[in-house]
Protein backbone atom coordinates (compact mmCIF):
# COMPACT_ATOMS: atom_id res chain seq x y z
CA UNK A 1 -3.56 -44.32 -12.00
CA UNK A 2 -3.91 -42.17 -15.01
CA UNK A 3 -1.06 -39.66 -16.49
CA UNK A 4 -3.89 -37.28 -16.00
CA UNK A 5 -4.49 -37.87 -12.30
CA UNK A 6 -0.57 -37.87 -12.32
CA UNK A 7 -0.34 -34.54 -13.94
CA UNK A 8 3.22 -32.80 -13.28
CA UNK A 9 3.46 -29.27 -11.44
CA UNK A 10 4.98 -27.78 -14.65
CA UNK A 11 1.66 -28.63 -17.04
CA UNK A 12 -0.74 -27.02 -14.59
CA UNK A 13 -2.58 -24.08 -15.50
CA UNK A 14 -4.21 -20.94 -14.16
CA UNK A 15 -7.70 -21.10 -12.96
CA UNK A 16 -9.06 -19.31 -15.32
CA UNK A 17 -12.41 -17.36 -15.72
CA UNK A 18 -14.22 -20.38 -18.38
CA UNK A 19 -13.18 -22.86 -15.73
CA UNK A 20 -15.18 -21.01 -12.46
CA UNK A 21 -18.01 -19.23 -14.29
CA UNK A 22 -20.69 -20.48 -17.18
CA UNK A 23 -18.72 -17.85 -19.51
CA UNK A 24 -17.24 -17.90 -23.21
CA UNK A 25 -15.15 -15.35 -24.88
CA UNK A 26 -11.78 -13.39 -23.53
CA UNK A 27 -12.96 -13.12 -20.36
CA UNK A 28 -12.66 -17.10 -20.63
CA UNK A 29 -9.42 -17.43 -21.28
CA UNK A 30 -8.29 -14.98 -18.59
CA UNK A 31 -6.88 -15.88 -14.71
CA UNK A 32 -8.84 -15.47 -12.06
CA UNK A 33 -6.67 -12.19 -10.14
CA UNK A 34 -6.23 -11.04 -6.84
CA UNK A 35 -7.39 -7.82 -7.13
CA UNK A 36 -10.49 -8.75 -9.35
CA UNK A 37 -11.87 -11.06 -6.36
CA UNK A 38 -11.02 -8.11 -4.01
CA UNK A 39 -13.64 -5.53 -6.61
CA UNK A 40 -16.04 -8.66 -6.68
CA UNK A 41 -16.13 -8.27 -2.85
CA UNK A 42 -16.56 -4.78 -2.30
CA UNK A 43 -19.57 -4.74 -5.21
CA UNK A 44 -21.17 -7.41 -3.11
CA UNK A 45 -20.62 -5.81 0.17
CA UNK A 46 -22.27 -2.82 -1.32
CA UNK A 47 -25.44 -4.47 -2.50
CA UNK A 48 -25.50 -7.29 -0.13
CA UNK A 49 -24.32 -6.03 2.98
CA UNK A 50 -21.33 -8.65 3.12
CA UNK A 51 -19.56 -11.63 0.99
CA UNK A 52 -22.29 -14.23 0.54
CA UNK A 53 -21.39 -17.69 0.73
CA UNK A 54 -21.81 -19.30 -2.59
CA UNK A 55 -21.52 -16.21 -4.64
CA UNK A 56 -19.12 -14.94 -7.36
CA UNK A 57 -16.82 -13.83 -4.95
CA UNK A 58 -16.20 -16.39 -2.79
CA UNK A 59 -15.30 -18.64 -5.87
CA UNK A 60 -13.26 -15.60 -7.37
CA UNK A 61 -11.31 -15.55 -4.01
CA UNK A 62 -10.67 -19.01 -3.94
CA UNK A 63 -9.22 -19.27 -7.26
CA UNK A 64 -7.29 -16.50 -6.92
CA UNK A 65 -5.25 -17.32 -4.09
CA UNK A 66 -4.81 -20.93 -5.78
CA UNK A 67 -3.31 -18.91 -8.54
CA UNK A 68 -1.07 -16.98 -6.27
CA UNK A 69 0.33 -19.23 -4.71
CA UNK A 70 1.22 -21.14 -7.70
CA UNK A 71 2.96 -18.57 -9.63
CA UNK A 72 0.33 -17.78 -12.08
CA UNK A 73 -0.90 -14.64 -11.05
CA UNK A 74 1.26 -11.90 -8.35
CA UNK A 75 -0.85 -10.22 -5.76
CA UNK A 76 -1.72 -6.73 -7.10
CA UNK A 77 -3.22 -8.19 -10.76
CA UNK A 78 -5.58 -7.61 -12.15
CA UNK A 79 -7.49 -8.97 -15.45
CA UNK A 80 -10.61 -7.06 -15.27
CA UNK A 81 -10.82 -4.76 -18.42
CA UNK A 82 -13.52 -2.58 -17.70
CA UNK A 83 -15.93 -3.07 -14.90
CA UNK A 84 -17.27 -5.47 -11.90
CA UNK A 85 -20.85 -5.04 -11.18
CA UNK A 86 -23.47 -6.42 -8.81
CA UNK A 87 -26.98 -5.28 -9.79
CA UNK A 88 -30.72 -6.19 -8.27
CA UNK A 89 -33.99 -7.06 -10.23
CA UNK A 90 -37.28 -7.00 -8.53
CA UNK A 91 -39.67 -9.40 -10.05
CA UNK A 92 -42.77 -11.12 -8.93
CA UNK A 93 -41.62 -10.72 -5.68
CA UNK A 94 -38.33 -12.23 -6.24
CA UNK A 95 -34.90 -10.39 -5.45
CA UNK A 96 -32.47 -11.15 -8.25
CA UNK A 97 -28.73 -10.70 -8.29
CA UNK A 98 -26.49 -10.58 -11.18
CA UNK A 99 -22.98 -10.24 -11.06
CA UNK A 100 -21.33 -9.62 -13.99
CA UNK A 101 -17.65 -9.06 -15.55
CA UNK A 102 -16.57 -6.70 -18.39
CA UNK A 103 -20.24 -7.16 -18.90
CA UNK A 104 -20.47 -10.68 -18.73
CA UNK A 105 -23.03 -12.01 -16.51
CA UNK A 106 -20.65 -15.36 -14.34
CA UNK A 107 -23.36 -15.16 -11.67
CA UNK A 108 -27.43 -15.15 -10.91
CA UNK A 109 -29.22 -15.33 -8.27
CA UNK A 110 -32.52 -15.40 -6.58
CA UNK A 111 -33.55 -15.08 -2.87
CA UNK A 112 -36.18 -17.72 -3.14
CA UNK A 113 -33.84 -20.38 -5.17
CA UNK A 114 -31.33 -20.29 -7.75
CA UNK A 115 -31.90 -19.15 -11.33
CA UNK A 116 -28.99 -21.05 -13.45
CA UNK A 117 -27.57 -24.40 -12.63
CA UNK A 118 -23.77 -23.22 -12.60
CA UNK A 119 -21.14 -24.46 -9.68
CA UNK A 120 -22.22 -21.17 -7.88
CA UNK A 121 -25.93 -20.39 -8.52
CA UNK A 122 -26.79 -21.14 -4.75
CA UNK A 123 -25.57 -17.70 -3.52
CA UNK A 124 -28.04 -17.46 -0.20
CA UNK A 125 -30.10 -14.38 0.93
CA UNK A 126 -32.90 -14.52 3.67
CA UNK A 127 -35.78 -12.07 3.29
CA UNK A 128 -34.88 -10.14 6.27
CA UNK A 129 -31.23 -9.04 4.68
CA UNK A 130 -30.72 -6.30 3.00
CA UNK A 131 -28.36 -4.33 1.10
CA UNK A 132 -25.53 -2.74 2.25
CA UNK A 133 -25.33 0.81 1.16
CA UNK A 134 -22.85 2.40 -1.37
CA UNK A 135 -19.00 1.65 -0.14
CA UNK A 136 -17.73 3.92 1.90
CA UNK A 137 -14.16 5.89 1.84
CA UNK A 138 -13.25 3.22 5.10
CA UNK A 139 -14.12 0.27 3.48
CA UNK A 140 -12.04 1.29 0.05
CA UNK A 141 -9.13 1.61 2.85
CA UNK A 142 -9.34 -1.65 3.90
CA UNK A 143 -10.24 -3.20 0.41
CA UNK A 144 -7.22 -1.49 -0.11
CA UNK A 145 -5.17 -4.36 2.96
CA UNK A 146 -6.70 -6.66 0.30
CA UNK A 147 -5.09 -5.78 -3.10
CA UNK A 148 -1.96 -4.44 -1.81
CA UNK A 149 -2.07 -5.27 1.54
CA UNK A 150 1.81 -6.28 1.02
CA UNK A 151 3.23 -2.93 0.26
CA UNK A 152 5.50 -1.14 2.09
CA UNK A 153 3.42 2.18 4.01
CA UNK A 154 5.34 4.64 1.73
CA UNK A 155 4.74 8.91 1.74
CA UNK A 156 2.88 8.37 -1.05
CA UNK A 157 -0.02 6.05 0.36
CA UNK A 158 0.35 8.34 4.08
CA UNK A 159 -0.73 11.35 2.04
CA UNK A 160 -3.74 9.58 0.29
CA UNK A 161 -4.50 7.91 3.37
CA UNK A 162 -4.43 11.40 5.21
CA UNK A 163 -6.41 12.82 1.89
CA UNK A 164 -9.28 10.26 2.19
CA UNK A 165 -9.51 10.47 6.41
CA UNK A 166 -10.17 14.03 5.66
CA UNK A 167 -12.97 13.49 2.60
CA UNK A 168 -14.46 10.72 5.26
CA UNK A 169 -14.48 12.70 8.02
CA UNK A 170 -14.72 16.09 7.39
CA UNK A 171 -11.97 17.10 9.38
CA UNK A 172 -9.12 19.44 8.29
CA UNK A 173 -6.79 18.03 10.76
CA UNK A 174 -5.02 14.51 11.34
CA UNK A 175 -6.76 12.79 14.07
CA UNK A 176 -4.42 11.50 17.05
CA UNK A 177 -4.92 7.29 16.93
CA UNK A 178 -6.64 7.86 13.49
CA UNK A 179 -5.64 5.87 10.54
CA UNK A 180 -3.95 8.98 8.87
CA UNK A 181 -1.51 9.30 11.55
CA UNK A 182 -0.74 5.36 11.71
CA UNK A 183 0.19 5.93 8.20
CA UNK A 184 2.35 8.99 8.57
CA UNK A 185 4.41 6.97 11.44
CA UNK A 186 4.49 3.85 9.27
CA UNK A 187 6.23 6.00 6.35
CA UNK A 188 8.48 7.39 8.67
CA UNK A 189 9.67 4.43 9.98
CA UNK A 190 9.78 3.08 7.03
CA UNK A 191 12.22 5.21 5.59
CA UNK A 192 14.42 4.83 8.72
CA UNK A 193 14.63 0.77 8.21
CA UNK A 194 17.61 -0.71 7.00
CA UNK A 195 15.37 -4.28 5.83
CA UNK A 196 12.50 -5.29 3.83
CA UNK A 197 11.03 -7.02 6.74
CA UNK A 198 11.05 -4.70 9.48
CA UNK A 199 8.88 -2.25 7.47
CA UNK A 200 5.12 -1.90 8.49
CA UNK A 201 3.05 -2.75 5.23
CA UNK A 202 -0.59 -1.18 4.61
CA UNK A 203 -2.61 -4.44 6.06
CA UNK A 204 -0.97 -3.44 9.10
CA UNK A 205 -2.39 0.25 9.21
CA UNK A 206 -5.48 -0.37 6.99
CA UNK A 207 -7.69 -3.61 8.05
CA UNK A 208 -9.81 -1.79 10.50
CA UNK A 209 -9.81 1.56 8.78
CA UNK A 210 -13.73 2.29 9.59
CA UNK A 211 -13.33 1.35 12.68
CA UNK A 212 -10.30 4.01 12.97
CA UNK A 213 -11.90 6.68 11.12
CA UNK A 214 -14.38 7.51 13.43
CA UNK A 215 -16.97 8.87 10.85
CA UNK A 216 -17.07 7.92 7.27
CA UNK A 217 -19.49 8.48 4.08
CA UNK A 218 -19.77 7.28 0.72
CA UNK A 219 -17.41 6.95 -2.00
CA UNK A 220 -17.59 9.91 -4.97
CA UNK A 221 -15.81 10.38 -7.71
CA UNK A 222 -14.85 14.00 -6.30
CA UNK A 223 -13.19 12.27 -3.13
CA UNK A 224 -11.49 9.65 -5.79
CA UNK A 225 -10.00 12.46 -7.66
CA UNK A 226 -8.79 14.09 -4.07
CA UNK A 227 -6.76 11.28 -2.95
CA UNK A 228 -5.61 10.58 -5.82
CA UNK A 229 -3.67 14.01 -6.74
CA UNK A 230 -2.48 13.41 -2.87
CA UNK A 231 -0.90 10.05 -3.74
CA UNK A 232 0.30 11.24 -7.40
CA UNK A 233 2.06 14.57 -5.54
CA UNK A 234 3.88 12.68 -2.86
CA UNK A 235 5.11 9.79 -5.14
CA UNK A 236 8.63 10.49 -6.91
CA UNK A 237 7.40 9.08 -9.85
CA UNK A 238 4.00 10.96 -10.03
CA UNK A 239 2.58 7.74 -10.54
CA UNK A 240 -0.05 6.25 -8.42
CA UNK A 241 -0.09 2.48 -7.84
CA UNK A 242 -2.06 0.42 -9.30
CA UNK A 243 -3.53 -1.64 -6.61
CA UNK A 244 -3.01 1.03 -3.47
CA UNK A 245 -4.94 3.46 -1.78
CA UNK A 246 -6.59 6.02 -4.73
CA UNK A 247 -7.53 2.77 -7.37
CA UNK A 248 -9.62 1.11 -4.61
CA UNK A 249 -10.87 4.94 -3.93
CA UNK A 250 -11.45 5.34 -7.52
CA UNK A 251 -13.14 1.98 -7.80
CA UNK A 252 -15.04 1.95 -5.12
CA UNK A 253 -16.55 5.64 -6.22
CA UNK A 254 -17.49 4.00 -10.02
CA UNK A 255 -19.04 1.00 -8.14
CA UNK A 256 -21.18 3.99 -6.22
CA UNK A 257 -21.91 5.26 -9.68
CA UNK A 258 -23.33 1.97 -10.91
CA UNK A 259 -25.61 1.63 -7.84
CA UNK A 260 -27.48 4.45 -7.77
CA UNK A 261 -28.11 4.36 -11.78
């Protein structure tokens, strides 16, 4: 057997952007992260209508977790620099899809068959499916379960929870069994418990957040701003995190933006 095929755990790499996509450059040289797959996903579900099999981000998914769970990358990363964008061409009666990067196209694709001959050109569409819509405030939430799904409910993420349930649904008040006042418990209980462990984390109140929001709407940039100064208020740091509740507001609201260009 070769020393190659009997590589040692401390000479493996990252799995890195060049080594997924057709792509040169920085972008290249950079790990695949956890919270890039999780914008790759939401800018497909937005155009798509779900994560398509064979697309960029079930590759980007895969390779992040690898990288995860080997140390290379931690859960909240990310490497993007500027933007993740899906986009649609219509052309002799052809639906095309590119996917792009800090404007660097890793993915295209056609509904009859595939336009490049990368490792994932074969992302599938039938002619009955169509796109999904802008993303809504709910499905930021639970984007949110994604990229920081790990985090400790804290008053912080309860008050741009709360902020966003009201942008969503129009209501002034916190709904009883909503996802506002799931989060408000959470960070109450969470202050009260003595371990790590015991405290109820933000997959725990966010992974069916459309479901518990009863109503919902698109992201804006107006409700991105609104939960944000909620989170930045009620965090004694004035910070907001960088993978939580108002970034996948805020991102979700630019993806909007792209969309309807």
């Amino acid at each position: 057997m070769s020393q190659q095929q009997l590589r040692k755990p401390e000479e493996e790499e990252a799995i890195k952007y060049g080594d997924v996509f057709d792509v040169q450059g920085k972008l290249a040289e950079k790990p695949v992260a956890p919270k890039d797959a999780a914008m790759m996903q939401m800018a497909e579900n937005a155009l798509l209508g779900e994560t398509k099999k064979g697309c960029a981000a079930a590759a980007m998914v895969s390779a992040a977790m690898k990288n995860e769970k080997a140390g290379f990358v931690g859960h909240e990363d990310v490497n993007v620099d500027s933007a993740v964008t899906v986009e649609e061409t219509h052309l002799a009666g052809k639906r095309i899809i590119t996917e792009s990067i800090d404007n660097e196209v890793i993915g295209q694709y056609s509904q009859a068959a595939p336009l490049t001959s990368g490792p994932y050109s074969s992302c599938e569409q039938s002619e009955e499916e169509g796109g999904g819509g802008p993303i809504t405030i709910g499905e930021a939430l639970e984007a949110t379960a994604l990229t920081a799904g790990n985090k400790p409910v804290e008053w912080s993420d309860a008050a741009a929870i709360q902020a966003a349930e009201v942008r969503a649904t129009g209501r002034t008040s916190i709904m009883p069994g909503g996802v506002a006042a799931a989060a408000q418990s959470a960070a109450t209980l969470n202050a009260r418990a003595s371990r790590e462990e015991e405290k109820t984390k933000l997959c725990d109140v966010l992974s069916n957040a459309t479901e518990r929001l009863g109503s919902d709407k698109a992201a804006t940039r107006r409700d991105a701003e609104g939960v944000a100064v909620a989170e930045l208020r009620n965090d004694p740091t004035l910070t907001t995190h960088p993978a939580g509740v108002s970034a996948s507001v805020t991102a979700a609201a630019r993806l909007n933006d792209q969309i309807s260009k």
